[in-house]
Protein backbone atom coordinates (compact mmCIF):
# COMPACT_ATOMS: atom_id res chain seq x y z
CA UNK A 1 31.34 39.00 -38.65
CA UNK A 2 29.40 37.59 -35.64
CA UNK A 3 27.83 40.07 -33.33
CA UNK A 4 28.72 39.82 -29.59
CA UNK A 5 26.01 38.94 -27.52
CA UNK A 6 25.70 40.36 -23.69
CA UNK A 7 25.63 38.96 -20.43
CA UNK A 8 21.83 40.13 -20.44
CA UNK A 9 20.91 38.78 -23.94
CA UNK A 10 22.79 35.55 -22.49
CA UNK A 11 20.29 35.62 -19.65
CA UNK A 12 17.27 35.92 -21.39
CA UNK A 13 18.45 33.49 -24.12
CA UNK A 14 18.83 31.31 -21.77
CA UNK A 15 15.46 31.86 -20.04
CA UNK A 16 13.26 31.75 -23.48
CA UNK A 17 14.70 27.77 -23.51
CA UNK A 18 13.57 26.65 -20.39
CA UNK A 19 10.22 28.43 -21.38
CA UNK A 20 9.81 26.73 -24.53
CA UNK A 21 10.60 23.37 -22.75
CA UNK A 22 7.82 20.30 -23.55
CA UNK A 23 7.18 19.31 -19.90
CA UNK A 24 7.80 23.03 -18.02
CA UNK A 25 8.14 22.07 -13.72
CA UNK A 26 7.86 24.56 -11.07
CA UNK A 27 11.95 24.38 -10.53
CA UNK A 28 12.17 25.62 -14.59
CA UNK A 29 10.32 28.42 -13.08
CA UNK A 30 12.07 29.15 -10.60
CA UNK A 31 15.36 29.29 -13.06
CA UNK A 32 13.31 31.20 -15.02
CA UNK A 33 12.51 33.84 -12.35
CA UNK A 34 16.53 33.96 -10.97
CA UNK A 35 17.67 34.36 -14.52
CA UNK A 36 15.28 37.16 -15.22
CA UNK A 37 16.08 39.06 -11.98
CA UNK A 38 20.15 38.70 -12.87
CA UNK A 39 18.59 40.46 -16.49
CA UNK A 40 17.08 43.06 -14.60
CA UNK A 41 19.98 44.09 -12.43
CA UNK A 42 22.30 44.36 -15.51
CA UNK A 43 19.25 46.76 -16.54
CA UNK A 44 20.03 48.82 -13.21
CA UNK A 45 16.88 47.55 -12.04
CA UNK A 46 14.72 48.43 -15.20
CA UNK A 47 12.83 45.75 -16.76
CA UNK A 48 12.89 45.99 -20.31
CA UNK A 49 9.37 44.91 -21.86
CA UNK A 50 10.79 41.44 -23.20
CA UNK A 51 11.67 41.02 -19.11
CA UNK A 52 8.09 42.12 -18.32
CA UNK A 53 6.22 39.73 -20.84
CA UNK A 54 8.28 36.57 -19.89
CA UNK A 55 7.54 37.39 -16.53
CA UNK A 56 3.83 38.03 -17.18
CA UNK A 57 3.92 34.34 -19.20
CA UNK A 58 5.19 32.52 -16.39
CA UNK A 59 2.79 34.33 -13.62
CA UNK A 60 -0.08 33.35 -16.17
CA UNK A 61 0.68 29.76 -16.47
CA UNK A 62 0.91 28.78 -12.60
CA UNK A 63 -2.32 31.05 -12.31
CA UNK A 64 -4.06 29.00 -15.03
CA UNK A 65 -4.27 31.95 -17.80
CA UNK A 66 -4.21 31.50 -21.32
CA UNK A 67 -2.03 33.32 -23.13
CA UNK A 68 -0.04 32.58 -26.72
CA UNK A 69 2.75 33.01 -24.25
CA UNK A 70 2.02 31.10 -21.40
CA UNK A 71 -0.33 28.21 -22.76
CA UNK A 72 2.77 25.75 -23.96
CA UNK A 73 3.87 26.03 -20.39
CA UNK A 74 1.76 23.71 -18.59
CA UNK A 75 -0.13 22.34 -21.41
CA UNK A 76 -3.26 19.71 -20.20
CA UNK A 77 -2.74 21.09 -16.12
CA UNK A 78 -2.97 24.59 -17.61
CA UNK A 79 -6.35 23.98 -19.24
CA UNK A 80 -7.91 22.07 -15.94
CA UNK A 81 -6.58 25.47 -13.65
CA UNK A 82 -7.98 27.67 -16.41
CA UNK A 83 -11.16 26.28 -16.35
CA UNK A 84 -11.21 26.24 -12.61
CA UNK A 85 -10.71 29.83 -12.60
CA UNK A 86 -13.46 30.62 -14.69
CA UNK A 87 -11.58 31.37 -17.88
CA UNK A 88 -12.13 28.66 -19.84
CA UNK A 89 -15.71 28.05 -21.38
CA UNK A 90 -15.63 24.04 -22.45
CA UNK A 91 -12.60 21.30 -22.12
CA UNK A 92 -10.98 20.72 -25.84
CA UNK A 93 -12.18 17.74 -26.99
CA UNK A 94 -8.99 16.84 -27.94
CA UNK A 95 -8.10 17.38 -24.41
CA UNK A 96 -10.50 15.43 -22.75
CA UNK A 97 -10.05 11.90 -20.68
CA UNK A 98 -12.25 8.97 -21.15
CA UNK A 99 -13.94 9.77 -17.69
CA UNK A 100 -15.00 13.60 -18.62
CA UNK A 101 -18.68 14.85 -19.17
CA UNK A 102 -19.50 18.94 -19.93
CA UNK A 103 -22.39 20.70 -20.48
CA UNK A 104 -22.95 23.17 -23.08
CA UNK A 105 -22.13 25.87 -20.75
CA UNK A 106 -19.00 24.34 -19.65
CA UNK A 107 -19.96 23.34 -16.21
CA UNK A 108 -18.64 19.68 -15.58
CA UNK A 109 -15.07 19.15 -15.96
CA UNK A 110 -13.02 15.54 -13.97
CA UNK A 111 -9.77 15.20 -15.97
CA UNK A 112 -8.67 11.32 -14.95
CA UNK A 113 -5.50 13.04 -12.63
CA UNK A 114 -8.38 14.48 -10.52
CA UNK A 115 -10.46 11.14 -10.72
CA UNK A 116 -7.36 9.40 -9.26
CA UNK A 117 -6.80 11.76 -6.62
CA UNK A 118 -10.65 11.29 -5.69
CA UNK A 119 -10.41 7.71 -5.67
CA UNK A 120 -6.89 7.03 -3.60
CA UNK A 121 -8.63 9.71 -1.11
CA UNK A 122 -11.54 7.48 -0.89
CA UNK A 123 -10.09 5.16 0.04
CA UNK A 124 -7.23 6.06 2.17
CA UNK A 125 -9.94 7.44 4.72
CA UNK A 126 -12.53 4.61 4.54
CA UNK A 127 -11.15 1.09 3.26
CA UNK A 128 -14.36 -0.13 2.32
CA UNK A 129 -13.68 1.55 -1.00
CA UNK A 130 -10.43 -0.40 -1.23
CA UNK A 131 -12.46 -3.82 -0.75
CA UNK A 132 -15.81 -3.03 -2.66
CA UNK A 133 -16.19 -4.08 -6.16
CA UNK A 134 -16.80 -1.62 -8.13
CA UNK A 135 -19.08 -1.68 -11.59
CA UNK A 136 -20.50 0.46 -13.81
CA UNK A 137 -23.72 1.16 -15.42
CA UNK A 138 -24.67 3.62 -18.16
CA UNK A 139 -27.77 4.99 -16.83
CA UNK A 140 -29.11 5.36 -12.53
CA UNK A 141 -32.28 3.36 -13.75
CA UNK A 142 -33.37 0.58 -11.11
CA UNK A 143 -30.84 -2.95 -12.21
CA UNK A 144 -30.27 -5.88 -10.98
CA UNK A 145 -26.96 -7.64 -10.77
CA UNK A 146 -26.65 -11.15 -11.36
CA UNK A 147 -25.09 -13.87 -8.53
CA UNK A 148 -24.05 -17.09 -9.68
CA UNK A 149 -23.57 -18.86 -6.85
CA UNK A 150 -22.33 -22.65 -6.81
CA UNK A 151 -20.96 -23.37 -3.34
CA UNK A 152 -22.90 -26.33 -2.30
CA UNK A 153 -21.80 -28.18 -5.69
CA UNK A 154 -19.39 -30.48 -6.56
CA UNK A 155 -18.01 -32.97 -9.23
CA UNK A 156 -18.38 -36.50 -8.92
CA UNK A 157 -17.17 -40.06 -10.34
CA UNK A 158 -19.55 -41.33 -12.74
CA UNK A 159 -19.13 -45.01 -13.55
CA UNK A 160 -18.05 -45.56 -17.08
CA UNK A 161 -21.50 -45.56 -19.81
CA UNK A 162 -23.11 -44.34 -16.91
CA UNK A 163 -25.39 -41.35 -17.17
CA UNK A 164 -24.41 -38.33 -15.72
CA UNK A 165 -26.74 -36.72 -12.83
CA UNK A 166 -29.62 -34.42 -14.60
CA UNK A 167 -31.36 -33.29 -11.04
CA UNK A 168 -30.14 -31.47 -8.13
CA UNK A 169 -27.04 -29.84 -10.13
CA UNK A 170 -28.87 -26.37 -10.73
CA UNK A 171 -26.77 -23.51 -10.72
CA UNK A 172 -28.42 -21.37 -8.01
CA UNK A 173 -28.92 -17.84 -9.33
CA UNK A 174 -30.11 -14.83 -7.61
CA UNK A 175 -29.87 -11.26 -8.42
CA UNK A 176 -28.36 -7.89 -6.19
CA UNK A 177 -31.57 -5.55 -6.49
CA UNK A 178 -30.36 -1.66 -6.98
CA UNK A 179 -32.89 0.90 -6.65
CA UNK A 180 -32.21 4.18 -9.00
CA UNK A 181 -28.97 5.24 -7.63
CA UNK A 182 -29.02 8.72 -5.97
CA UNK A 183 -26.64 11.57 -6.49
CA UNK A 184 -24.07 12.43 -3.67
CA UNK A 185 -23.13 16.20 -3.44
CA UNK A 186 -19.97 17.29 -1.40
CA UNK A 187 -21.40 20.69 -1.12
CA UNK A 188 -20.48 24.26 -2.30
CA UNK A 189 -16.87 25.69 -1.61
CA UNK A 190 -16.52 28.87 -2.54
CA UNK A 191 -12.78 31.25 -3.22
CA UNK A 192 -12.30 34.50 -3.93
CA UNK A 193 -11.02 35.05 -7.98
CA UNK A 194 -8.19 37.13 -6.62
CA UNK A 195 -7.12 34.25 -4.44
CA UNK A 196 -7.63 31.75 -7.13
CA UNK A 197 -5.15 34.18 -9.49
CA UNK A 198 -2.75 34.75 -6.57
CA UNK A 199 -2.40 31.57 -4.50
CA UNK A 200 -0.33 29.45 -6.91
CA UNK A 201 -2.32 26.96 -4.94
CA UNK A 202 -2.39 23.20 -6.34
CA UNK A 203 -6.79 23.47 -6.98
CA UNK A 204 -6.97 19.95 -8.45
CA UNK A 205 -5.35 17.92 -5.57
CA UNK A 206 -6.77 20.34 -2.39
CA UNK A 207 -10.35 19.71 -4.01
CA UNK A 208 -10.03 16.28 -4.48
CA UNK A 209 -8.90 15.52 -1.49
CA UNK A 210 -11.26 17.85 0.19
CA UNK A 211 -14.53 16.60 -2.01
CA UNK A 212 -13.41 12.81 -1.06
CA UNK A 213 -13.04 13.34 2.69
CA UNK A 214 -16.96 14.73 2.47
CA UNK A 215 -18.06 11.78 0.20
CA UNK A 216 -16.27 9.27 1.21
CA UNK A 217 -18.09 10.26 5.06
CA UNK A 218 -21.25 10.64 3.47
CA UNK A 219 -21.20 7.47 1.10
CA UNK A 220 -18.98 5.47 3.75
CA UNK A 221 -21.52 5.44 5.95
CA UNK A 222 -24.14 4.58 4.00
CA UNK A 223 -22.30 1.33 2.69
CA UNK A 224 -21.41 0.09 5.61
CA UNK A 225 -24.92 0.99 6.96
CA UNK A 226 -25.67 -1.70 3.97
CA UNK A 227 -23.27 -4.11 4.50
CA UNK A 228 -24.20 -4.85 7.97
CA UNK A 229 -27.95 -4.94 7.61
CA UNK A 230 -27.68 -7.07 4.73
CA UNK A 231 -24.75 -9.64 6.82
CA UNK A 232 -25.79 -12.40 9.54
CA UNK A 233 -24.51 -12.58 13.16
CA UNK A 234 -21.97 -15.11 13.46
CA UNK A 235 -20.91 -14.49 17.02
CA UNK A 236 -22.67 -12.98 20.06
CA UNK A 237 -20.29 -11.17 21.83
CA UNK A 238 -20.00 -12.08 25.77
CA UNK A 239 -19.64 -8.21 26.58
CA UNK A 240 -20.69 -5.26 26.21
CA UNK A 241 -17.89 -3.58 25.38
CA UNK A 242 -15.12 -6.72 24.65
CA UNK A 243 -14.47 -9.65 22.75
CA UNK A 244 -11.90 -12.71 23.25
CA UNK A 245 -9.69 -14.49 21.17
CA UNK A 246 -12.04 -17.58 21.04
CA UNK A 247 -14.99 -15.16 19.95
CA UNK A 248 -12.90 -13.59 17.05
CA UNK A 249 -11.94 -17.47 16.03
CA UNK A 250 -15.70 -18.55 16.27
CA UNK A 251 -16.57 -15.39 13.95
CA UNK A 252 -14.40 -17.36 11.72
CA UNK A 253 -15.88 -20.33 12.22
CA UNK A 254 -18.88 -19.25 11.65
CA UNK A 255 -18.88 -18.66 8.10
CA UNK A 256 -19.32 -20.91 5.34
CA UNK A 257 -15.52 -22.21 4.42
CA UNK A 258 -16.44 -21.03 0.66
CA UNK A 259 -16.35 -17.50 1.40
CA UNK A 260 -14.05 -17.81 4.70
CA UNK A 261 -10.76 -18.83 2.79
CA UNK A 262 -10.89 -15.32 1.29
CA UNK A 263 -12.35 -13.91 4.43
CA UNK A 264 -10.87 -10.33 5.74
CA UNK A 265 -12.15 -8.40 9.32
CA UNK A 266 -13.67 -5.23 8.93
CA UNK A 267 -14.04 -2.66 12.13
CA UNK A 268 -12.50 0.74 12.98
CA UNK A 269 -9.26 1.61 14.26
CA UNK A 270 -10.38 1.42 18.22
CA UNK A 271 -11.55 -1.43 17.94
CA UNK A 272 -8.25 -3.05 15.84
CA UNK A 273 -6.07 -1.72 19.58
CA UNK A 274 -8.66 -3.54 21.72
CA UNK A 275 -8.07 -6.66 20.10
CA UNK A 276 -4.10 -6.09 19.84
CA UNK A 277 -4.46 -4.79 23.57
CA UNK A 278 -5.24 -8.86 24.16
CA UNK A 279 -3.11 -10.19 26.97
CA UNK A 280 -2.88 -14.40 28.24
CA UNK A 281 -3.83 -14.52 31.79
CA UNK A 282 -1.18 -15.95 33.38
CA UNK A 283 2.33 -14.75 31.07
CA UNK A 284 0.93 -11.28 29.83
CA UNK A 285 2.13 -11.50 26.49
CA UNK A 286 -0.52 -9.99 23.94
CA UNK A 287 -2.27 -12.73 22.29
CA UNK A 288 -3.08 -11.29 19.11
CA UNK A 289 0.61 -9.50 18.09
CA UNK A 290 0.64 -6.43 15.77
CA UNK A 291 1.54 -7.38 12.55
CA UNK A 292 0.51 -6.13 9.28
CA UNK A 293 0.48 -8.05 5.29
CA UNK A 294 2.87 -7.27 2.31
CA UNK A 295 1.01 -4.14 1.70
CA UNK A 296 0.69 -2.78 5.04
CA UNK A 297 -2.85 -3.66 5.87
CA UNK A 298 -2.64 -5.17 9.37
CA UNK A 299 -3.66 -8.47 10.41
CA UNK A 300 -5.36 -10.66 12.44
CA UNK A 301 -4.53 -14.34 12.95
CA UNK A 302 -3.22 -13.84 9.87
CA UNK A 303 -6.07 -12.15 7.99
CA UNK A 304 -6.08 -8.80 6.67
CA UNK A 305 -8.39 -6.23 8.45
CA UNK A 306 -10.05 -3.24 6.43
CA UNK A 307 -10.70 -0.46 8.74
CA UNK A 308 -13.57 1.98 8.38
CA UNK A 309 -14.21 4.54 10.81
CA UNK A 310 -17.82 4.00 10.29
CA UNK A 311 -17.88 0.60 11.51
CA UNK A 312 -19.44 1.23 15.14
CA UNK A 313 -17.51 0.41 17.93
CA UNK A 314 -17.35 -1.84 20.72
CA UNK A 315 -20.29 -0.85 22.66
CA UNK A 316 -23.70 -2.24 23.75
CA UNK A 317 -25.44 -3.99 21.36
CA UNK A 318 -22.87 -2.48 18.33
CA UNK A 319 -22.24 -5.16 15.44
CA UNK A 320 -18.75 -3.85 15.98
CA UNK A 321 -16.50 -6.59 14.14
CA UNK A 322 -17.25 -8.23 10.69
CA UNK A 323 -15.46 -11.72 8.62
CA UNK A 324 -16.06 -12.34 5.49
CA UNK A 325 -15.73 -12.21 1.55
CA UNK A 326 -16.01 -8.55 1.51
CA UNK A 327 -15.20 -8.45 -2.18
CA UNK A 328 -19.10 -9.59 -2.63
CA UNK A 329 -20.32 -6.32 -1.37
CA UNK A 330 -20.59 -4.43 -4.67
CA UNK A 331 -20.66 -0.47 -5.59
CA UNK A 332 -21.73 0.46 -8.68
CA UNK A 333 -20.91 3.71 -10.20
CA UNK A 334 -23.66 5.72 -13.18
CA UNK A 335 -20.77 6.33 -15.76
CA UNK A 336 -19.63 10.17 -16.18
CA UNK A 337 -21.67 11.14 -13.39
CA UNK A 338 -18.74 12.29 -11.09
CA UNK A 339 -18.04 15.13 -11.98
CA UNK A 340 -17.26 19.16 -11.03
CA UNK A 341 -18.95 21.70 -10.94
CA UNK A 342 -17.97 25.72 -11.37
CA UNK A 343 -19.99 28.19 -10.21
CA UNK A 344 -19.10 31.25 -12.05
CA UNK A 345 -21.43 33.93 -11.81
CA UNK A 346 -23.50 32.55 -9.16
CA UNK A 347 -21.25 34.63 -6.78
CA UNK A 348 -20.37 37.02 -8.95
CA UNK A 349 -21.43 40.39 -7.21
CA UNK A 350 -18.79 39.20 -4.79
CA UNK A 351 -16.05 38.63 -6.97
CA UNK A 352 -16.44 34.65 -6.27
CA UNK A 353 -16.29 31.27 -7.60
CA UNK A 354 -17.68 28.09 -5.95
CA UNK A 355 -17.19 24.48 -7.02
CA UNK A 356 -19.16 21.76 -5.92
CA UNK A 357 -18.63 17.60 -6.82
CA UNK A 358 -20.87 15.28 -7.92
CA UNK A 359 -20.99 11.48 -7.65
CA UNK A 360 -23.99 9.12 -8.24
CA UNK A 361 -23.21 6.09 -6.28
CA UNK A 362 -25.11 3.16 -4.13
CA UNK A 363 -23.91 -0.43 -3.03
CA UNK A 364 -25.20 -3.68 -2.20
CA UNK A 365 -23.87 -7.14 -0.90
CA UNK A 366 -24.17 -10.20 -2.99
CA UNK A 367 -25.92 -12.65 -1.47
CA UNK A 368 -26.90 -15.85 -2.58
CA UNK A 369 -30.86 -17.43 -2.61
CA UNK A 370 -31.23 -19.75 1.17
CA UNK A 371 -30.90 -22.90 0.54
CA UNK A 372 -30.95 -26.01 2.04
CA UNK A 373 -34.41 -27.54 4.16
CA UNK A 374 -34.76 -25.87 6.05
CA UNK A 375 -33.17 -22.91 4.04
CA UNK A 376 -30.46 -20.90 5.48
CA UNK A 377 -29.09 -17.68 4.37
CA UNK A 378 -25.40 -18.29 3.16
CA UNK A 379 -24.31 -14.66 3.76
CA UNK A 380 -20.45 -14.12 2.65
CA UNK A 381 -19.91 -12.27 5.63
CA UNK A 382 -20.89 -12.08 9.43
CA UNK A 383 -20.09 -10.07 12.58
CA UNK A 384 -20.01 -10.14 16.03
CA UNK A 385 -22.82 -8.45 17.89
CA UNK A 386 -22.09 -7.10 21.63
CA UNK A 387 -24.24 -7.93 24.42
C-alpha cells in the first residue's frame, strides 16, 4: 500500500530536484529558497534539520564553499569563487582552461570566462586593443618579429623564352625589435572575508572589469605613446586647436595607397565631435555627418575611427589625429603570464584578502626598412600635428 506523502515532503521533494539540477541558475535558487520557506511554515515556523542543511547548501554555493552538498551546484564557477575566497588551495587540473598557470601554493588562477571579461573590458575602454594584433611568445626574452614587406613590387609581362628579372625583385625584410617585455600590475584590492562570504557579489566579472579599466589605462597609454613616436606626420595642422576637412583628406593622402585602402582614424572622443561639429560656410550643414559602420564604430568619410582616450587632443603642438593600417601596430602577449593573484594571509590579522592581476605585455608598430634614393620611411600610418 503506498504511503501518503505531505504537502511538506512535497515541498522539499520538490526542492532536492532543482538542487540536483546539472546547470543550477540563481532563479533555481530562488525556487529553492520560496519552496523551503512554504516547508517551514507547514513546520509552524520550525526548520527541521533537512530544511536547515538544504538551506546551508545553497548559501554555500553562491558564497563559493565546498561542501558534498553544495559543490554540484555551481560546478566550474563554484571552484573559481572558492578559490577567490581563500578556500581552495590549487585549480583541479581537470578543471583548468588552456590559458591557466598556478603555483605550488595556489596563487595564480585566470579561468578563460575571466580572460574574456578582461579582454572585452580592454577594449571597450581603449580601442587600440580592438585594432592591435595580438601574438604570443613563450618566454619575455628580447625577439624580434619579422616584416615582409613587398609594396613597391609588382608582376610584369615577360616576353615568351625570355628570362625572367633576377635583380631588383628582393623581398624587403625588416624585423619589429621587442625589448624583454615588462610585467603590468593593476595593484592590490583588498575585501574583507566576511564580505566575500556575505555579498553574493559576482567576484569574477567586478575584478575583471575593475583590473582592465587600470591596465588597459596603464598599458593604453603606453601603446599609443608607441604608436605615435614610431608614425610620420602626414599633415601639419593650420591651428592650434582645429583641423578642416581638406586637412583630414590630405592625412589621407598622405599615406602610401598600400596601407591607406585599409586605413582607419585613430583620436579620442573630443576630438571625433570637433570634426562632426564641421559646418560649410555659406549653408551650415555639417560637413562631415555622424554616421557609424555595420558594427557601430563611427566613421569618417567613410572610414572607421578607433577611439582611445589616450590619443591627445586637439591642442598646441598635440599629434591629435592618426590614418593608417593600424592592424601593423602589434602587441605581443608572454603566454600564461596574465594571471591573479590571492593574497591570503598577507592580511590576515585583519581578517582580509587582497587580489592583485598580472599581465606581461609591450607593443610595437611594423614598419618596413626606407627605401627608395633617397630612402623614405614608408610608415603604415601618419597623423596630423597641430600648430
Amino acid at each position: 500500500m503506498a504511503t501518503d506523502i505531505s504537502p511538506r515532503e512535497k515541498l522539499l521533494a520538490e526542492a532536492s530536484s532543482l538542487c540536483n539540477k546539472s546547470h543550477f541558475s540563481r532563479e533555481d535558487a530562488s525556487k529553492v529558497e520560496n519552496l523551503i520557506r512554504l516547508a517551514d511554515a507547514i513546520d509552524g515556523g520550525s526548520a527541521s534539520m533537512e530544511v536547515r542543511r538544504v538551506k546551508l547548501a545553497l548559501h554555500d554555493a553562491f558564497a563559493g564553499i565546498r561542501t558534498p552538498d553544495s559543490e554540484h551546484l555551481l560546478g566550474i564557477d563554484a571552484e573559481f569563487r572558492e578559490y577567490i575566497f581563500g578556500g581552495l588551495p590549487v585549480v583541479p587540473l581537470e578543471r583548468r582552461a588552456q590559458s591557466i598557470t598556478s603555483d605550488s601554493a595556489g596563487g595564480y588562477l585566470v579561468p578563460q570566462p575571466f580572460r574574456r571579461v578582461l579582454e572585452q573590458s580592454l577594449k571597450r575602454y581603449d580601442q587600440i586593443f580592438d585594432f592591435a594584433t595580438r601574438i604570443e611568445s613563450a618566454t619575455g626574452n628580447a625577439t624580434n618579429v619579422p616584416i615582409a614587406d613587398d609594396t613597391s613590387q609588382q608582376a610584369s609581362i615577360v616576353a615568351e623564352n625570355a628570362l625572367s628579372a633576377t635583380t631588383g625583385t628582393e623581398v624587403s625584410f625588416a624585423a619589429l625589435a621587442f625589448g624583454k617585455t615588462p610585467t603590468w600590475r593593476s595593484g592590490l584590492v583588498r575585501g574583507s572575508r566576511e564580505w566575500s562570504q556575505d555579498s553574493g557579489v559576482d567576484v569574477e566579472s567586478s575584478l575583471a572589469d575593475l583590473f582592465a579599466l587600470r591596465i588597459a589605462r596603464g598599458v593604453g597609454s603606453s601603446f599609443i605613446s608607441t604608436l605615435l613616436s614610431s608614425s610620420t606626420v602626414g599633415v601639419l595642422a593650420g591651428s592650434a586647436t582645429a583641423v578642416t576637412g581638406d586637412e583630414i583628406l590630405n592625412l589621407m593622402g598622405s599615406l602610401d595607397a598600400a596601407y591607406a585602402q585599409r586605413g582607419a582614424f585613430l583620436m579620442n572622443f573630443s576630438s571625433l565631435l570637433s570634426l562632426w561639429k564641421l559646418k560649410a560656410a555659406t549653408a551650415g550643414s555639417y560637413l562631415i555627418p555622424a554616421s557609424v559602420d555595420s558594427q557601430g564604430y563611427p566613421t569618417i568619410f567613410t572610414r572607421r575611427v578607433y577611439l582611445s582616450p589616450s590619443m591627445p587632443g586637439m591642442t598646441t603642438g598635440n599629434k591629435a589625429i592618426a590614418f593608417g593600417d593600424l592592424s601593423r601596430f602589434v602587441r605581443r602577449d608572454v603566454q600564461n603570464s596574465f594571471a591573479l593573484r590571492t593574497y591570503h594571509e598577507r592580511y590576515a590579522e585583519y581578517y582580509q584578502i587582497a587580489w592583485e592581476m598580472f599581465l606581461r605585455t609591450d607593443g610595437g608598430l611594423l614598419i618596413p626598412d626606407p627605401s627608395g634614393s633617397p630612402a623614405t620611411v614608408l610608415s603604415p600610418v601618419r597623423y596630423i600635428q597641430m600648430a
